[in-house]
Protein backbone atom coordinates (compact mmCIF):
# COMPACT_ATOMS: atom_id res chain seq x y z
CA UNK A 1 -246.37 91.37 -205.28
CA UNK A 2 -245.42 92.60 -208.53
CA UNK A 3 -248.24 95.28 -210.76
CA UNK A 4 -247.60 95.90 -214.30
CA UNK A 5 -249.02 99.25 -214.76
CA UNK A 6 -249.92 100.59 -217.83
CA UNK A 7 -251.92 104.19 -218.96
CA UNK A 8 -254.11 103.21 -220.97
CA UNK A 9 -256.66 105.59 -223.07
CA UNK A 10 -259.04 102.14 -223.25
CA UNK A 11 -258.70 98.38 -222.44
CA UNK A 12 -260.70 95.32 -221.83
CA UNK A 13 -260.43 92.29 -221.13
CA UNK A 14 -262.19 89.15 -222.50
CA UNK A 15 -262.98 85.33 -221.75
CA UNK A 16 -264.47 82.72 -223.95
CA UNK A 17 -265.55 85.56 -226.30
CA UNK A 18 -267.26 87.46 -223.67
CA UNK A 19 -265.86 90.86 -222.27
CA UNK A 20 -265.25 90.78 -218.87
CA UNK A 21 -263.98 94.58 -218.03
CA UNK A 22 -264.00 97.12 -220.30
CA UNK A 23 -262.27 100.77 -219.36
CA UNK A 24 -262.09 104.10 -221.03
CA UNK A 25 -258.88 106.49 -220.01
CA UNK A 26 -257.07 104.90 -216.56
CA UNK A 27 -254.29 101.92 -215.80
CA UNK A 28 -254.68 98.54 -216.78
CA UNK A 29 -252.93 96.57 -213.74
CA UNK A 30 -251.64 93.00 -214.48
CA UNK A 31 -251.33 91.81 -211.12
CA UNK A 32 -248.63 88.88 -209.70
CA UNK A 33 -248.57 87.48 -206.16
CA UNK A 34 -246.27 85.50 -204.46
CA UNK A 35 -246.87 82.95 -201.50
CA UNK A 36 -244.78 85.97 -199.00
CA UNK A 37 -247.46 88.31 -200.27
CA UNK A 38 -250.04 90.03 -197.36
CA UNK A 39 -253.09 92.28 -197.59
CA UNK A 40 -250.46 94.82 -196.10
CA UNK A 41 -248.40 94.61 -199.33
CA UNK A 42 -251.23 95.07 -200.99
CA UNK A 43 -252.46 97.79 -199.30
CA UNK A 44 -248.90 99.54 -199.62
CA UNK A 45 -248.84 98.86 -204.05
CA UNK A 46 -252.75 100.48 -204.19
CA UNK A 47 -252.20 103.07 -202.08
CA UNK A 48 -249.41 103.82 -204.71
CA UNK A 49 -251.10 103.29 -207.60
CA UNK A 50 -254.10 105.81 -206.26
CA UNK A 51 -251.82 108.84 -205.81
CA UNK A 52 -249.36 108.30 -209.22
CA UNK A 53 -249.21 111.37 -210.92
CA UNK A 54 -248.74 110.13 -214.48
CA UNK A 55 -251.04 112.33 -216.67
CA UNK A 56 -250.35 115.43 -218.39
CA UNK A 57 -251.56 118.40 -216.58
CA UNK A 58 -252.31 121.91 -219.39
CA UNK A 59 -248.94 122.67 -219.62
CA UNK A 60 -248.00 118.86 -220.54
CA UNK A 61 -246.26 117.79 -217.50
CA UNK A 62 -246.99 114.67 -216.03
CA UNK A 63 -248.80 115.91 -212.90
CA UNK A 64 -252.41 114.58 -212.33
CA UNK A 65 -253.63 111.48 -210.93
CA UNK A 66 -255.98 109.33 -211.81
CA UNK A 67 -258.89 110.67 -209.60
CA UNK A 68 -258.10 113.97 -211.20
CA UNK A 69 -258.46 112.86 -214.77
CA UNK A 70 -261.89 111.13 -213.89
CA UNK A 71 -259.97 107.25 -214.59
CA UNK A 72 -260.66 103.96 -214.43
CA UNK A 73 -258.96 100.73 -213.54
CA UNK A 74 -258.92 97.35 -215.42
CA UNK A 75 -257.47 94.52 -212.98
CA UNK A 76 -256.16 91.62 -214.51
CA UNK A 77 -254.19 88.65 -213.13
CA UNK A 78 -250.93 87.42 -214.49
CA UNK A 79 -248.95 85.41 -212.20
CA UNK A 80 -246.50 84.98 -215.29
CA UNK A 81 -245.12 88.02 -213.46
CA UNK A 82 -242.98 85.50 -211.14
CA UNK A 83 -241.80 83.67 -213.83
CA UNK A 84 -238.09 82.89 -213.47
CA UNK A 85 -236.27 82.46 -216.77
CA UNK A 86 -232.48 81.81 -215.66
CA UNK A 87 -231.96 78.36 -215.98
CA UNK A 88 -232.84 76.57 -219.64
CA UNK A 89 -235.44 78.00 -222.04
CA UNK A 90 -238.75 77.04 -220.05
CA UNK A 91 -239.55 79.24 -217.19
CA UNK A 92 -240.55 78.04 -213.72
CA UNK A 93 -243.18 79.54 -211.94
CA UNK A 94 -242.13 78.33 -208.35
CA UNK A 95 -242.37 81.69 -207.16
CA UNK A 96 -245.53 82.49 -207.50
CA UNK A 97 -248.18 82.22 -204.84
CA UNK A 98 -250.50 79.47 -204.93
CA UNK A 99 -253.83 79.95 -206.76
CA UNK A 100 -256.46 80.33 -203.18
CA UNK A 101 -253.65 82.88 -202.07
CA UNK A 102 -253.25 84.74 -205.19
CA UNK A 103 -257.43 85.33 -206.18
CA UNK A 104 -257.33 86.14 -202.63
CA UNK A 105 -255.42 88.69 -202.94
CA UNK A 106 -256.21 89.51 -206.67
CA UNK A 107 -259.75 90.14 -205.38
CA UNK A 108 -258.58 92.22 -202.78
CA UNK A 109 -256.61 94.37 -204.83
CA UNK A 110 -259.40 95.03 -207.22
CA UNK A 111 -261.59 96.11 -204.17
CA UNK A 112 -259.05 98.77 -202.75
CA UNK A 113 -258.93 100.22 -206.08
CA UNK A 114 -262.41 100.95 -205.58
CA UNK A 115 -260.89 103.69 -203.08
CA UNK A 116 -259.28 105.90 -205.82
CA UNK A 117 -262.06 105.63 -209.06
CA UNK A 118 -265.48 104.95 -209.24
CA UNK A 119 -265.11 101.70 -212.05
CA UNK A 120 -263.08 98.97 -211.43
CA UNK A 121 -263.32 96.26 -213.67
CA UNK A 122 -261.64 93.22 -213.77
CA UNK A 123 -260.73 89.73 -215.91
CA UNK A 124 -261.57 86.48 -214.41
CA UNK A 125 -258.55 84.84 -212.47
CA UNK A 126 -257.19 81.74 -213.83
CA UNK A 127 -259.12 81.46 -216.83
CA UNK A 128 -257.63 81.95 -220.64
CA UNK A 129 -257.50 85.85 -220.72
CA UNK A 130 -257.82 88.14 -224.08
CA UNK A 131 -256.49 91.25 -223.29
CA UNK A 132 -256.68 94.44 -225.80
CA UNK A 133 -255.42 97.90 -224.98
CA UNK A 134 -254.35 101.10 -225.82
CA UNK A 135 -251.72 102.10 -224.31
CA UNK A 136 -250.97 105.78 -223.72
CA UNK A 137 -247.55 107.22 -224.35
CA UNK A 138 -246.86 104.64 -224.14
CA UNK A 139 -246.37 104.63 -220.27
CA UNK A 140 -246.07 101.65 -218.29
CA UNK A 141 -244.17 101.12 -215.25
CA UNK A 142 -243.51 97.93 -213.07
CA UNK A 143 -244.06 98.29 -209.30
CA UNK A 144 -242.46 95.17 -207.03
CA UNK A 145 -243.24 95.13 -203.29
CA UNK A 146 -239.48 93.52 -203.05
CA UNK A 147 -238.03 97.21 -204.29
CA UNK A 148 -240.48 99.51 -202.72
């Protein structure tokens, strides 16, 4: 599973000109699965995600979490994530997990986060996706079940 996280001070998300999610101050997660992927991996990313401690603290350090600033979560899915560039100049997409496994799991993922705020919102999976944000810092960080 691979999570693109990004701080965000706002972001939404929106489909055939209606807005789907909408956040104030939290991550926006653009979330990848591939068919090896399990509810444990999941489990193992979110748990992650819940206890970062990316956001300034009074003295500036980057020390609270997102429970402690009062955030929010947009989910969105991307499984561009898995998209494997090497060979010629259109990418294959081999790798990523088929489309039952991957809202299975996209769904999932948006429910666990549920454990660490009290808003989760979401995009809708598969369809045409207009994403706007704000990102903070900037600071965005890529988390990949393969290296963690």
């Amino acid at each position: 599973m691979r999570i693109v996280l990004q701080r965000v001070s706002r972001a939404s998300v929106t489909v055939d000109g209606k807005k789907t999610g909408e956040i104030g101050k939290g991550f926006l997660l653009l979330v990848g699965a591939a068919d090896t992927d399990t509810k444990e991996v999941a489990d193992r990313l979110v748990n992650k995600i819940g206890k970062l401690r990316i956001f300034e603290d009074e003295n500036g350090k980057t020390n609270l979490s997102l429970a402690d600033v009062g955030g929010e979560i947009l989910v969105v899915s991307q499984f561009t994530l898995y998209a494997d560039c090497r060979k010629g100049n259109r990418p294959s997409f081999i790798k990523a997990g088929s489309p039952k496994m991957a809202e299975e799991l996209y769904e999932y993922v948006a429910d666990r986060c549920g454990a660490y705020v009290s808003r989760v919102e979401k995009g809708v999976f598969g369809a045409d996706m207009k994403v706007e944000l704000l990102n903070d810092g900037p600071f965005t960080l890529v988390l990949d079940s393969d290296t963690m």
